[in-house]
PDB file of N, CA and C in Angstrom:
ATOM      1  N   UNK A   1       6.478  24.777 -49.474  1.00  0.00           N
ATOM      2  CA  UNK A   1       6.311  23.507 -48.797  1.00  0.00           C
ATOM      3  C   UNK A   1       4.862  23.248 -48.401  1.00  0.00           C
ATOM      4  N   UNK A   2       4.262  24.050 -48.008  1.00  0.00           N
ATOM      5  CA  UNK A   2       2.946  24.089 -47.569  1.00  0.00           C
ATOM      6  C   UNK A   2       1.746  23.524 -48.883  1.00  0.00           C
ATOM      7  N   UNK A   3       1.944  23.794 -49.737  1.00  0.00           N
ATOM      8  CA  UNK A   3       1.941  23.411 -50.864  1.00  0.00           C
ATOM      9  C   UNK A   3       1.818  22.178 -51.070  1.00  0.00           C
ATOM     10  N   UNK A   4       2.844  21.265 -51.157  1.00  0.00           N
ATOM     11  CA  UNK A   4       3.209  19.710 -50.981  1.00  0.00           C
ATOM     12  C   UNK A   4       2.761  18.867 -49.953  1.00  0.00           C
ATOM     13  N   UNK A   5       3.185  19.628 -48.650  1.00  0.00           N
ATOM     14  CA  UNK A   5       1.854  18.387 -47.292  1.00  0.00           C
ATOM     15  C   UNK A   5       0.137  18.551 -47.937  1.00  0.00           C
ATOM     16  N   UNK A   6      -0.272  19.570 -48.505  1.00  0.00           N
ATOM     17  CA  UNK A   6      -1.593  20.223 -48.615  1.00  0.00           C
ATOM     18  C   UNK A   6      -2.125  18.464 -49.683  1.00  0.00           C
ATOM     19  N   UNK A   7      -1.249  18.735 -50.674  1.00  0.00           N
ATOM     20  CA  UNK A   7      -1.204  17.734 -52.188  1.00  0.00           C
ATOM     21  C   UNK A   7      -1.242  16.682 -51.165  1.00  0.00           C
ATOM     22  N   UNK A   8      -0.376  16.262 -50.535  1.00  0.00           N
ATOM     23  CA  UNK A   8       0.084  14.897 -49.772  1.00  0.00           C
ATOM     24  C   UNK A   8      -1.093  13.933 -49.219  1.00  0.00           C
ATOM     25  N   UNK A   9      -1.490  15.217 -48.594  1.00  0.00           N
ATOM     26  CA  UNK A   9      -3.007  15.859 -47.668  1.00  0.00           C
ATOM     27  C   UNK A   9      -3.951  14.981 -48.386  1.00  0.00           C
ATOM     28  N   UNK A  10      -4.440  15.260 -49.172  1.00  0.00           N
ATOM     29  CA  UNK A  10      -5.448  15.786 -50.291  1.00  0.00           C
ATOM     30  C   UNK A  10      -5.828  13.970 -51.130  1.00  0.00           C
ATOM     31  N   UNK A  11      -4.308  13.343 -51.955  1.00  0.00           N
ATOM     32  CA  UNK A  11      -3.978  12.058 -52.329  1.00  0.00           C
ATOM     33  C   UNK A  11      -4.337  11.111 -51.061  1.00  0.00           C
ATOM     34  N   UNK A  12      -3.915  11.474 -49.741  1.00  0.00           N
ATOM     35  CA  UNK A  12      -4.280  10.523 -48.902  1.00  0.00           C
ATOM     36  C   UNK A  12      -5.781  10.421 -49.148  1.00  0.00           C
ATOM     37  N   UNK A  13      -6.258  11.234 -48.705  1.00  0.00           N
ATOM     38  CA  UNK A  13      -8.168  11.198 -48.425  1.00  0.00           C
ATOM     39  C   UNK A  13      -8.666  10.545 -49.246  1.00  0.00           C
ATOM     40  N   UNK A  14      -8.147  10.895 -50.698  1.00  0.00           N
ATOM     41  CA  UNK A  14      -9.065  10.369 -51.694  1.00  0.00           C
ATOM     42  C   UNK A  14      -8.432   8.475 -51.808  1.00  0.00           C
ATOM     43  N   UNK A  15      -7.406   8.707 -51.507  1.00  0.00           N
ATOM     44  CA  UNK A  15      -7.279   6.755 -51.439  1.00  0.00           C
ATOM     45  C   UNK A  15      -7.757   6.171 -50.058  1.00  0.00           C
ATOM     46  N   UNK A  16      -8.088   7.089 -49.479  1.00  0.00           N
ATOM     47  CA  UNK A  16      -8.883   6.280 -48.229  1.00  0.00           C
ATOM     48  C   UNK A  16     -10.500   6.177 -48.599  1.00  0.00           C
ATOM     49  N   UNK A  17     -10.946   7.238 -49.358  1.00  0.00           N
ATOM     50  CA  UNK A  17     -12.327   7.159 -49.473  1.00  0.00           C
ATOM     51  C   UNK A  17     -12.568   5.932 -50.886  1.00  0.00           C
ATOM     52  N   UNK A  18     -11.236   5.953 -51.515  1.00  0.00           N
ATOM     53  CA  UNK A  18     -11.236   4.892 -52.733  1.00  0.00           C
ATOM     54  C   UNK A  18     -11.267   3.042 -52.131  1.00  0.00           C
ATOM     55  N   UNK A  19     -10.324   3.153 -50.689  1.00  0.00           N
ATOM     56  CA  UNK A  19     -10.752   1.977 -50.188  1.00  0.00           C
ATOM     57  C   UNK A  19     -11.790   1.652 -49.481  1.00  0.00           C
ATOM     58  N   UNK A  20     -12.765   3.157 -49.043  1.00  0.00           N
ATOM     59  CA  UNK A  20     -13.874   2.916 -47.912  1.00  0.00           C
ATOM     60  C   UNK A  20     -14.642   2.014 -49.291  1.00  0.00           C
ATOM     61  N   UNK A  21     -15.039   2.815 -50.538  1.00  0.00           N
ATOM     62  CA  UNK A  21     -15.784   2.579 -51.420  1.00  0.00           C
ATOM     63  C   UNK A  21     -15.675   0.586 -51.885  1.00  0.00           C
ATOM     64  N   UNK A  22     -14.523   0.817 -51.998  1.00  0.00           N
ATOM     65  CA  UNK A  22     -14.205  -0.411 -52.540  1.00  0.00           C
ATOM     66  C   UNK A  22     -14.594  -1.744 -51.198  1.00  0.00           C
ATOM     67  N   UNK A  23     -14.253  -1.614 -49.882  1.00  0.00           N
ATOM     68  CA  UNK A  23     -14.524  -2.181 -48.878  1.00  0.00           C
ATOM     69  C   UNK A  23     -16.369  -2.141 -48.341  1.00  0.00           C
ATOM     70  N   UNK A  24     -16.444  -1.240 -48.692  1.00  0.00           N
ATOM     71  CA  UNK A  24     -17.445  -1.299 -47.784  1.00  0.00           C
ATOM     72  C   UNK A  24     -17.799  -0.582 -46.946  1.00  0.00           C
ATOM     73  N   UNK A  25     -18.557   1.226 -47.192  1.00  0.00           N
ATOM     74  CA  UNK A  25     -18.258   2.065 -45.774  1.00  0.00           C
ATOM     75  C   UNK A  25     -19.154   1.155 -44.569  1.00  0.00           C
ATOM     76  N   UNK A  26     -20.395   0.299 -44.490  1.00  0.00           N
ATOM     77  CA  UNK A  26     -21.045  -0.086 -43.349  1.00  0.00           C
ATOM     78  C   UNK A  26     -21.174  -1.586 -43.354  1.00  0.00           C
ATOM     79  N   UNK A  27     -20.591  -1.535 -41.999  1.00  0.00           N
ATOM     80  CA  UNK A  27     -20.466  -2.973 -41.735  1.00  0.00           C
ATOM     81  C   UNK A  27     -22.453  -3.268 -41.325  1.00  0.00           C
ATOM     82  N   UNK A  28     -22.889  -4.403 -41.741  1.00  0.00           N
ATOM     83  CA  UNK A  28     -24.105  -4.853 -40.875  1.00  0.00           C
ATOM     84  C   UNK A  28     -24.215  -6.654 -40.966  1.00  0.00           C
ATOM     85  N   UNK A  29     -24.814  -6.897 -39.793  1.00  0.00           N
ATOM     86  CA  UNK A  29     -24.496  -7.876 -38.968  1.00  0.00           C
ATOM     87  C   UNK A  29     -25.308  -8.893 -39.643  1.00  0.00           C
ATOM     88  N   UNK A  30     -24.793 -10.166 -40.047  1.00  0.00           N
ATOM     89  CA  UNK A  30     -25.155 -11.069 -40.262  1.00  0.00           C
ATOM     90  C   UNK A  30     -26.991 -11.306 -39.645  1.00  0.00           C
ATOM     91  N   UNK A  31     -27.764 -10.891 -40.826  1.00  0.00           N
ATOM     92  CA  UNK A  31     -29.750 -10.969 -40.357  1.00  0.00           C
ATOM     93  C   UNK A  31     -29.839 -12.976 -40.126  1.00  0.00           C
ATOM     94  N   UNK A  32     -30.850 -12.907 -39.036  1.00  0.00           N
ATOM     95  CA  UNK A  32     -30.814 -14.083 -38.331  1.00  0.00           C
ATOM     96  C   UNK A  32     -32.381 -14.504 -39.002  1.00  0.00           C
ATOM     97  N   UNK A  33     -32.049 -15.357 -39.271  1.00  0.00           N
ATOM     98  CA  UNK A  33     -33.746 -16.558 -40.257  1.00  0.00           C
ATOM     99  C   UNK A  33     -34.343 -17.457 -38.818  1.00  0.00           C
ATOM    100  N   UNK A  34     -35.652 -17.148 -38.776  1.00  0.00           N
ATOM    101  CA  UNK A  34     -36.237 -17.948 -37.533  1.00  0.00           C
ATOM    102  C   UNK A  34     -36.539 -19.263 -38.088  1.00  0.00           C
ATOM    103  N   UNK A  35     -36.502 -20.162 -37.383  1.00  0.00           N
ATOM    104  CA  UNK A  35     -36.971 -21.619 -37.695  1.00  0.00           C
ATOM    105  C   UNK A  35     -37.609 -21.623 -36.527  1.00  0.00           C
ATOM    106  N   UNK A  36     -39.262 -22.240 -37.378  1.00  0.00           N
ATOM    107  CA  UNK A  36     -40.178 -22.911 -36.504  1.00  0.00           C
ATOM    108  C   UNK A  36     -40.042 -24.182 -36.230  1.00  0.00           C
ATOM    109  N   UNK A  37     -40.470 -24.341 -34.889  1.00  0.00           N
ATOM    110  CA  UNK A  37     -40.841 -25.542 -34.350  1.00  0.00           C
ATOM    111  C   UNK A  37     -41.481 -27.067 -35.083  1.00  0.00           C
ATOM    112  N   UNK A  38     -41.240 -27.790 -35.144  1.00  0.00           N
ATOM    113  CA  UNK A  38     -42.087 -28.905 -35.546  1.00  0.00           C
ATOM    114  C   UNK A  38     -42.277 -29.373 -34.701  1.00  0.00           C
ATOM    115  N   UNK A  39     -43.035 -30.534 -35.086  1.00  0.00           N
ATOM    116  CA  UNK A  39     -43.644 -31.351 -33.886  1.00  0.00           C
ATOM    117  C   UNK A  39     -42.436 -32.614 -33.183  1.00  0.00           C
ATOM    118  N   UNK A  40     -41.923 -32.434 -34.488  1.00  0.00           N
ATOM    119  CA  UNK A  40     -40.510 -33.507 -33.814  1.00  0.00           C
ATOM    120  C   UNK A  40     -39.735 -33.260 -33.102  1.00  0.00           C
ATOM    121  N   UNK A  41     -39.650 -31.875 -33.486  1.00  0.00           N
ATOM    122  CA  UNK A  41     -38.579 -30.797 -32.325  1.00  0.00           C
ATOM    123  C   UNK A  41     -39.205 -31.035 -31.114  1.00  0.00           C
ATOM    124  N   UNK A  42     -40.293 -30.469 -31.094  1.00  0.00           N
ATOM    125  CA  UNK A  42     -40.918 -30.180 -29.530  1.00  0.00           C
ATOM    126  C   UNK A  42     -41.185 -31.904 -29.042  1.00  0.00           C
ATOM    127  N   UNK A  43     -41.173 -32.858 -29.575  1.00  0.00           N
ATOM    128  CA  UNK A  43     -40.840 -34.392 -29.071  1.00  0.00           C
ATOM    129  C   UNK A  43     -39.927 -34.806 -28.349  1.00  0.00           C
ATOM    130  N   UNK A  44     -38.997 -34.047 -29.362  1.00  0.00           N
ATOM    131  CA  UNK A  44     -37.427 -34.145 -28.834  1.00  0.00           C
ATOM    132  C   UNK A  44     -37.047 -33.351 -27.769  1.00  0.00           C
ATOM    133  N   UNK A  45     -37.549 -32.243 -27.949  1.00  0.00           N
ATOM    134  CA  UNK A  45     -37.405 -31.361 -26.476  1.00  0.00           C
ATOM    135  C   UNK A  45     -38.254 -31.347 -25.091  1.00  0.00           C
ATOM    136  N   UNK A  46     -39.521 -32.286 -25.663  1.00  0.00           N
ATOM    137  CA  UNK A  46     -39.966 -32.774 -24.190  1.00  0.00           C
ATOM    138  C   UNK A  46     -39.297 -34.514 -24.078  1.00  0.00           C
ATOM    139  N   UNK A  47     -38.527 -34.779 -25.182  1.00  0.00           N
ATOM    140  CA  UNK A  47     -37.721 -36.162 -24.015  1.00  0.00           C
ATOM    141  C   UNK A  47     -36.276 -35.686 -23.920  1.00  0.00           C
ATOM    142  N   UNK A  48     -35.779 -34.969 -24.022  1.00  0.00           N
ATOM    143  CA  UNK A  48     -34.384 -34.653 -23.508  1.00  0.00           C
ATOM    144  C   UNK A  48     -35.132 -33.707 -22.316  1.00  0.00           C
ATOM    145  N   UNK A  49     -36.018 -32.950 -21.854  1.00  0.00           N
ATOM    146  CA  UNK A  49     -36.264 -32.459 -20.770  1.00  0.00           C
ATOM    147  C   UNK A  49     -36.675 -33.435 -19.664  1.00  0.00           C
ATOM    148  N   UNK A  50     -37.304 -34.459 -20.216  1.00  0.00           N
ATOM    149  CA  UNK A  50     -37.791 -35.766 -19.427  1.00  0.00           C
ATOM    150  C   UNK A  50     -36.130 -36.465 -18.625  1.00  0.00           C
ATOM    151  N   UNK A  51     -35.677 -36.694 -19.464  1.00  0.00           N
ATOM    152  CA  UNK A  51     -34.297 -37.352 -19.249  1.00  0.00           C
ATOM    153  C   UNK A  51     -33.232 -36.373 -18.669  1.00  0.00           C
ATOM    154  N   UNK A  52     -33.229 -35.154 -18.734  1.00  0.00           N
ATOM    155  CA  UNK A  52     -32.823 -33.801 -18.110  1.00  0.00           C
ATOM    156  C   UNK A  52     -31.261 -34.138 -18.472  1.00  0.00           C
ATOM    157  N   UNK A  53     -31.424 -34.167 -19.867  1.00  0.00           N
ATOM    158  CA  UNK A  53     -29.934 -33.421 -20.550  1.00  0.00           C
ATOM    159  C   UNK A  53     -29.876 -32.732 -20.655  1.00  0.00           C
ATOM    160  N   UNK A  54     -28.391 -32.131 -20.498  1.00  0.00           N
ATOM    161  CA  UNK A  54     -28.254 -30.395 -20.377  1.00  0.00           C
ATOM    162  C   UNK A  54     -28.521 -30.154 -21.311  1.00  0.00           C
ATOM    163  N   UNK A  55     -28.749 -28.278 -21.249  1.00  0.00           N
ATOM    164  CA  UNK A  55     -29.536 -27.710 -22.326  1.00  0.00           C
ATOM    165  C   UNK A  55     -27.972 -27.212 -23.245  1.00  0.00           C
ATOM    166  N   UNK A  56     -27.332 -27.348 -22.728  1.00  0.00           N
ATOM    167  CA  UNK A  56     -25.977 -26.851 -23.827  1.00  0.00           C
ATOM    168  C   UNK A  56     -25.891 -28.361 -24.922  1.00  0.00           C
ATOM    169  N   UNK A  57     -25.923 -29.410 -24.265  1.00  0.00           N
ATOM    170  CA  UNK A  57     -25.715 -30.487 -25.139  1.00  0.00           C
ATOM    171  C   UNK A  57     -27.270 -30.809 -26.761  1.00  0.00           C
ATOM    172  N   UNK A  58     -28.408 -30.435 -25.898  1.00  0.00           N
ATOM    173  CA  UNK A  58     -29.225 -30.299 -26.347  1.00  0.00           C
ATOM    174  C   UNK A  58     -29.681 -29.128 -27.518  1.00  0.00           C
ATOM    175  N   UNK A  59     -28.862 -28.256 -27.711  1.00  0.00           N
ATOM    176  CA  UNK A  59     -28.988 -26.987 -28.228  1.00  0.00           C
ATOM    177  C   UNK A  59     -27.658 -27.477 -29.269  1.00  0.00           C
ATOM    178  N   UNK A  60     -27.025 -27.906 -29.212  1.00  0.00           N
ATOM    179  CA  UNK A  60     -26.008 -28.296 -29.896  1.00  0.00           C
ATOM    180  C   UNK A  60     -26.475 -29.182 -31.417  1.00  0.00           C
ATOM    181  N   UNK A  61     -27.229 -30.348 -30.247  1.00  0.00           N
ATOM    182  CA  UNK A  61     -27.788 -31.062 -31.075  1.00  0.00           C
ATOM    183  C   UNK A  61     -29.155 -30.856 -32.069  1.00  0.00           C
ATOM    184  N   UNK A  62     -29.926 -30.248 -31.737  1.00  0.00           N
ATOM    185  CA  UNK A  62     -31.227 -29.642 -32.501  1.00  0.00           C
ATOM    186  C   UNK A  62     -30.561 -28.384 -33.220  1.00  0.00           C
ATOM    187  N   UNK A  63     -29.279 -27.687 -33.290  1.00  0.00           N
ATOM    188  CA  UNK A  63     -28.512 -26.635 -33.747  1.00  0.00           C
ATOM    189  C   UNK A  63     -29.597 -25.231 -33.369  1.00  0.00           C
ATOM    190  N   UNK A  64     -29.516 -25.113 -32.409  1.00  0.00           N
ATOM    191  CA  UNK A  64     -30.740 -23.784 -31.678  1.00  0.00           C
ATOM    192  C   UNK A  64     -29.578 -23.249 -30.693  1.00  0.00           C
ATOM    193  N   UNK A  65     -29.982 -22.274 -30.252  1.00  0.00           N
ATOM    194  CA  UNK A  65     -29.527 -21.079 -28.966  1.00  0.00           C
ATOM    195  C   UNK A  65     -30.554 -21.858 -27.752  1.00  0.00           C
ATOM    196  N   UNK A  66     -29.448 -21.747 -26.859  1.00  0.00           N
ATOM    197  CA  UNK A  66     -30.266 -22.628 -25.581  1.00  0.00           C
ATOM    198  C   UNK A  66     -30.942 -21.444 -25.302  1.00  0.00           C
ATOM    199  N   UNK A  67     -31.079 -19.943 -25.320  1.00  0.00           N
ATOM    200  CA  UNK A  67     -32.320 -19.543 -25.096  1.00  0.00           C
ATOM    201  C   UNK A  67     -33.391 -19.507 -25.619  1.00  0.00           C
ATOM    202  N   UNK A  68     -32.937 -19.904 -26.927  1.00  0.00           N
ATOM    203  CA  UNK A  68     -34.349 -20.519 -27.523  1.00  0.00           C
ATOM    204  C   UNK A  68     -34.897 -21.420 -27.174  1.00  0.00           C
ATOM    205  N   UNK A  69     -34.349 -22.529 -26.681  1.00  0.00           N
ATOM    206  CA  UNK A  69     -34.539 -23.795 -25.594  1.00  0.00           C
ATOM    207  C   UNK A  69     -35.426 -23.533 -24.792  1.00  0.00           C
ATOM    208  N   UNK A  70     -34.710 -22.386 -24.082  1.00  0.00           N
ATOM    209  CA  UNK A  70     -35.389 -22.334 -22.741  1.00  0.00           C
ATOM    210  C   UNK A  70     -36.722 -21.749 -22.856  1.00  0.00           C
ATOM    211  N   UNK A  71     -36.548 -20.761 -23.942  1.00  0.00           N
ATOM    212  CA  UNK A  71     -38.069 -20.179 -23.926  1.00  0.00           C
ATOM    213  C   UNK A  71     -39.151 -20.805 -24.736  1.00  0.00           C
ATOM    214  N   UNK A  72     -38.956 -22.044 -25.316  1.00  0.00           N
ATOM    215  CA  UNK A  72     -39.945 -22.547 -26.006  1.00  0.00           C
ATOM    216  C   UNK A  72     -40.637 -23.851 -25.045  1.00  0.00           C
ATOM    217  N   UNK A  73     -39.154 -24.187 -24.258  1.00  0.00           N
ATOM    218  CA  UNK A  73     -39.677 -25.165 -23.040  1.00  0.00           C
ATOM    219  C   UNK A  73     -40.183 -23.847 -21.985  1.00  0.00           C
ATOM    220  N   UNK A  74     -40.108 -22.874 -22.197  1.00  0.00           N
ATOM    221  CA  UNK A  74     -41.045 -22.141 -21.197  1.00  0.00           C
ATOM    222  C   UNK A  74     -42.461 -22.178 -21.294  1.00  0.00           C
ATOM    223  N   UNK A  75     -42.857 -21.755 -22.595  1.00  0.00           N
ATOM    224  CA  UNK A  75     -43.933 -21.477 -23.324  1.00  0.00           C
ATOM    225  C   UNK A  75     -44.720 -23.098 -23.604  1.00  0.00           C
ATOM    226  N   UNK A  76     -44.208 -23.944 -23.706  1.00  0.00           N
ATOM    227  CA  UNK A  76     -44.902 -25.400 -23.762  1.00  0.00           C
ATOM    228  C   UNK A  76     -45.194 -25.792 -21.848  1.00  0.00           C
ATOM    229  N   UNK A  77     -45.075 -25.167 -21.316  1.00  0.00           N
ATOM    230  CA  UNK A  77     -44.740 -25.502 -19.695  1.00  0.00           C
ATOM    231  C   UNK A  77     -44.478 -26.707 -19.011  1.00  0.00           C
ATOM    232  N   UNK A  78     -42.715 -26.983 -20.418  1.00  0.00           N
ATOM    233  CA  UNK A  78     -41.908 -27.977 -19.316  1.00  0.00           C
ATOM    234  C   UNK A  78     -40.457 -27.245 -18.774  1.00  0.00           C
ATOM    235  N   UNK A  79     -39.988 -28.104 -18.015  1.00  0.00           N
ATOM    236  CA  UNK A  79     -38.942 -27.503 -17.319  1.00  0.00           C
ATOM    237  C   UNK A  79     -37.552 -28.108 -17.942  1.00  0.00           C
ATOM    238  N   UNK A  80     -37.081 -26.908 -18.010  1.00  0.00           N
ATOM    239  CA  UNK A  80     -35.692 -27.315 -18.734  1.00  0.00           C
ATOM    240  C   UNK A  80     -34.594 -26.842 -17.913  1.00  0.00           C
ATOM    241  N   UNK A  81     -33.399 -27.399 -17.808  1.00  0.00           N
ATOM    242  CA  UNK A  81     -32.151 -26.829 -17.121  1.00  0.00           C
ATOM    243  C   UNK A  81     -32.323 -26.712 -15.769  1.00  0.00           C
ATOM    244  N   UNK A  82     -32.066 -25.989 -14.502  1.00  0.00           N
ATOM    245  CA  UNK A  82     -32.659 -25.812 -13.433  1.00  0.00           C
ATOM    246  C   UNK A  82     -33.755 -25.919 -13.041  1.00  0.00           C
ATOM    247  N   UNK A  83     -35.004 -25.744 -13.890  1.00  0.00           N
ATOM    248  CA  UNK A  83     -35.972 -25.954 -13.843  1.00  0.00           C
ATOM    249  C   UNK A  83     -36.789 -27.275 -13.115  1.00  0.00           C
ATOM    250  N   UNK A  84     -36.084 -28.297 -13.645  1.00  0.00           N
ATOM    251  CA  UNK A  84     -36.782 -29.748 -13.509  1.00  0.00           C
ATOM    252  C   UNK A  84     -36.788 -30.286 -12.679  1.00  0.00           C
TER     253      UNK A  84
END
């Protein structure tokens, strides 16, 4: 008997390493592409800061991460969100 779990054993591993292969042993995370600024952007983000629309609605709309928001209206030194 010992014999047969051993075999049993043995067929498992290799169809697990046949699906790691086939799947994929490492997952890695979707690489993120920077987009620069234009001048229209930063137009747009000093009049929605002027007009003090939220930065969630605003980030939506320019399709950015409101911390990117925040830190580019940091770095231009206007005030965005609490800020203003």
């Amino acid at each position: 008997m010992v014999m047969g779990s051993t075999c049993a054993f043995a067929k498992k591993k290799a169809l697990q390493a046949n699906m790691q292969s086939e799947i994929g042993e490492h997952h890695v995370a979707k690489s993120t592409k920077r987009k620069e600024y234009s001048k229209d952007d930063v137009k747009l983000l000093k009049a929605h800061s002027k007009a003090r629309t939220p930065v969630a609605r605003v980030s939506k709309l320019m399709k950015r991460s409101e911390g990117s928001l925040r830190q580019k209206a940091r770095t231009l030194g206007i005030g965005l969100g609490h800020q203003r």
